[in-house]
Protein backbone atom coordinates (compact mmCIF):
# COMPACT_ATOMS: atom_id res chain seq x y z
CA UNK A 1 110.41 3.31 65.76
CA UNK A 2 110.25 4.94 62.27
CA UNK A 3 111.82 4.37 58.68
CA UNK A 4 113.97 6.53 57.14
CA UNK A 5 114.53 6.49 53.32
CA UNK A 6 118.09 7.21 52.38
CA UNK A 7 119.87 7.37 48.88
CA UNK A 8 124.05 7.79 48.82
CA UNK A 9 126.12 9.57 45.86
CA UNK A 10 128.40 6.05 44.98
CA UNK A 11 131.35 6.24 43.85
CA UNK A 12 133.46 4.59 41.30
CA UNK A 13 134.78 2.22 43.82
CA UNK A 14 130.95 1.71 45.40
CA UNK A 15 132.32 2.17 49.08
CA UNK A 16 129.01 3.73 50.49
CA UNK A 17 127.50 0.62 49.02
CA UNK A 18 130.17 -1.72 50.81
CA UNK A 19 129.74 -0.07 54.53
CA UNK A 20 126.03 -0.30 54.40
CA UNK A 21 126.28 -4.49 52.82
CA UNK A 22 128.83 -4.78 55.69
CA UNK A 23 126.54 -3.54 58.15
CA UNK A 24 123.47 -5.63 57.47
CA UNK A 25 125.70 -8.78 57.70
CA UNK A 26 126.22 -7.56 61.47
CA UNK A 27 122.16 -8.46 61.59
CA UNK A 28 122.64 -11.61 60.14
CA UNK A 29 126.10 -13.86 59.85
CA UNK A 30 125.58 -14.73 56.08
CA UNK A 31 127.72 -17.86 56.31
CA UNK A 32 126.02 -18.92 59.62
CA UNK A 33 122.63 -17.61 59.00
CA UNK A 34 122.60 -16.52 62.97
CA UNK A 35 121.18 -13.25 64.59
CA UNK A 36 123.32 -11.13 66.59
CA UNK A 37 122.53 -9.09 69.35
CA UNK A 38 121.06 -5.44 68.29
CA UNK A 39 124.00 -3.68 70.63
CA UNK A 40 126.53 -5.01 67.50
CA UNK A 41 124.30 -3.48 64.71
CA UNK A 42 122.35 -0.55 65.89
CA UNK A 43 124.33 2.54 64.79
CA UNK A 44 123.87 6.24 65.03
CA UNK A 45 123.42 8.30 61.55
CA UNK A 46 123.90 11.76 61.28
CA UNK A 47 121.57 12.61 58.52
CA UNK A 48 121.80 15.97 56.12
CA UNK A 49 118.68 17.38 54.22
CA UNK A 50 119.97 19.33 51.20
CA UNK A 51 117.64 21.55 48.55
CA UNK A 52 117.81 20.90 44.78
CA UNK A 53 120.67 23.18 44.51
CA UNK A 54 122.53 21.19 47.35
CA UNK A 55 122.27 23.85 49.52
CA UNK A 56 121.90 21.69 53.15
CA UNK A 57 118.45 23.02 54.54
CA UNK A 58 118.31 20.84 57.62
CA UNK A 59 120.01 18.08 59.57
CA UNK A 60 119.22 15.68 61.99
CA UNK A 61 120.43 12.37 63.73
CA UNK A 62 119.22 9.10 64.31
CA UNK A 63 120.21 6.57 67.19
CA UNK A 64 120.17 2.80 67.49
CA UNK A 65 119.04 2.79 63.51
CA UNK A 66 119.50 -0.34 61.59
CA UNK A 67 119.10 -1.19 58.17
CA UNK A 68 115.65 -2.43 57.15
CA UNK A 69 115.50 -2.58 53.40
CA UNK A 70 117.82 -2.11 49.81
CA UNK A 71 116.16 -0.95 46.85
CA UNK A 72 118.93 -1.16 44.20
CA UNK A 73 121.00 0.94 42.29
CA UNK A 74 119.17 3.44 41.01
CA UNK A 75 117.77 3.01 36.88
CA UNK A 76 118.45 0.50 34.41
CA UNK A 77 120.74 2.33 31.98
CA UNK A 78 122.82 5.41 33.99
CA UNK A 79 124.84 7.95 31.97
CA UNK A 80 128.28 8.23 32.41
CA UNK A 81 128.12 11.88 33.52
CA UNK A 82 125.56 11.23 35.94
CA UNK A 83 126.00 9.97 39.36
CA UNK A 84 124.81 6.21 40.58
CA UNK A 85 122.48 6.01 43.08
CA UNK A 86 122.33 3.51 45.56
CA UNK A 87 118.80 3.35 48.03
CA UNK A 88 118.02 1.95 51.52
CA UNK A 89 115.98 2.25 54.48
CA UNK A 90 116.88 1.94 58.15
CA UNK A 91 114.77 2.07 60.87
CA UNK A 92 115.26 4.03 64.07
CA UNK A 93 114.29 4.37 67.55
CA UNK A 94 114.81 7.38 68.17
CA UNK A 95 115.26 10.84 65.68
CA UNK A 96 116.29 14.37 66.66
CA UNK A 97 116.49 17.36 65.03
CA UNK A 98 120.39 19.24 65.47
């Protein structure tokens, strides 16, 4: 298995942010507190590598990936003309190259 750090372009309604809060409560029930079975959560992420320009230089996939850890919005103080960031990491079993 290996991590993979992620960070997603949100929008003004945050919906990247929602799928990926939505998907770690298929780990864990939060009103419950019980575990469910890794064949509910484990997803498959297409993943897109893109220069500075946002030119996409490369592209991959991972399988039965889950999310492992959220590190925030991104800054304290964000400009209005500048996108919000959101970041994660998800772990994988398995990575190829397209």
């Amino acid at each position: 298995a290996g991590q993979l750090e992620m960070v997603f372009g949100l929008d003004n309604k945050f919906r990247a942010l929602k799928y990926l809060n939505n998907w770690e409560h298929l780990i864990q029930n939060p009103y419950t507190g019980g575990f469910r079975l890794p064949s509910v959560y484990m997803k498959e992420i297409s993943v897109g590598y893109f220069s500075g320009d946002g030119t996409q230089v490369a592209r991959g996939v991972c399988r039965n990936a889950w999310p492992t850890t959220y590190s925030g919005i991104g800054g304290d103080r964000v400009p209005a003309d500048k996108p919000i960031n959101a970041s994660f990491k998800v772990t994988a079993f398995y990575w190829e190259w397209l």
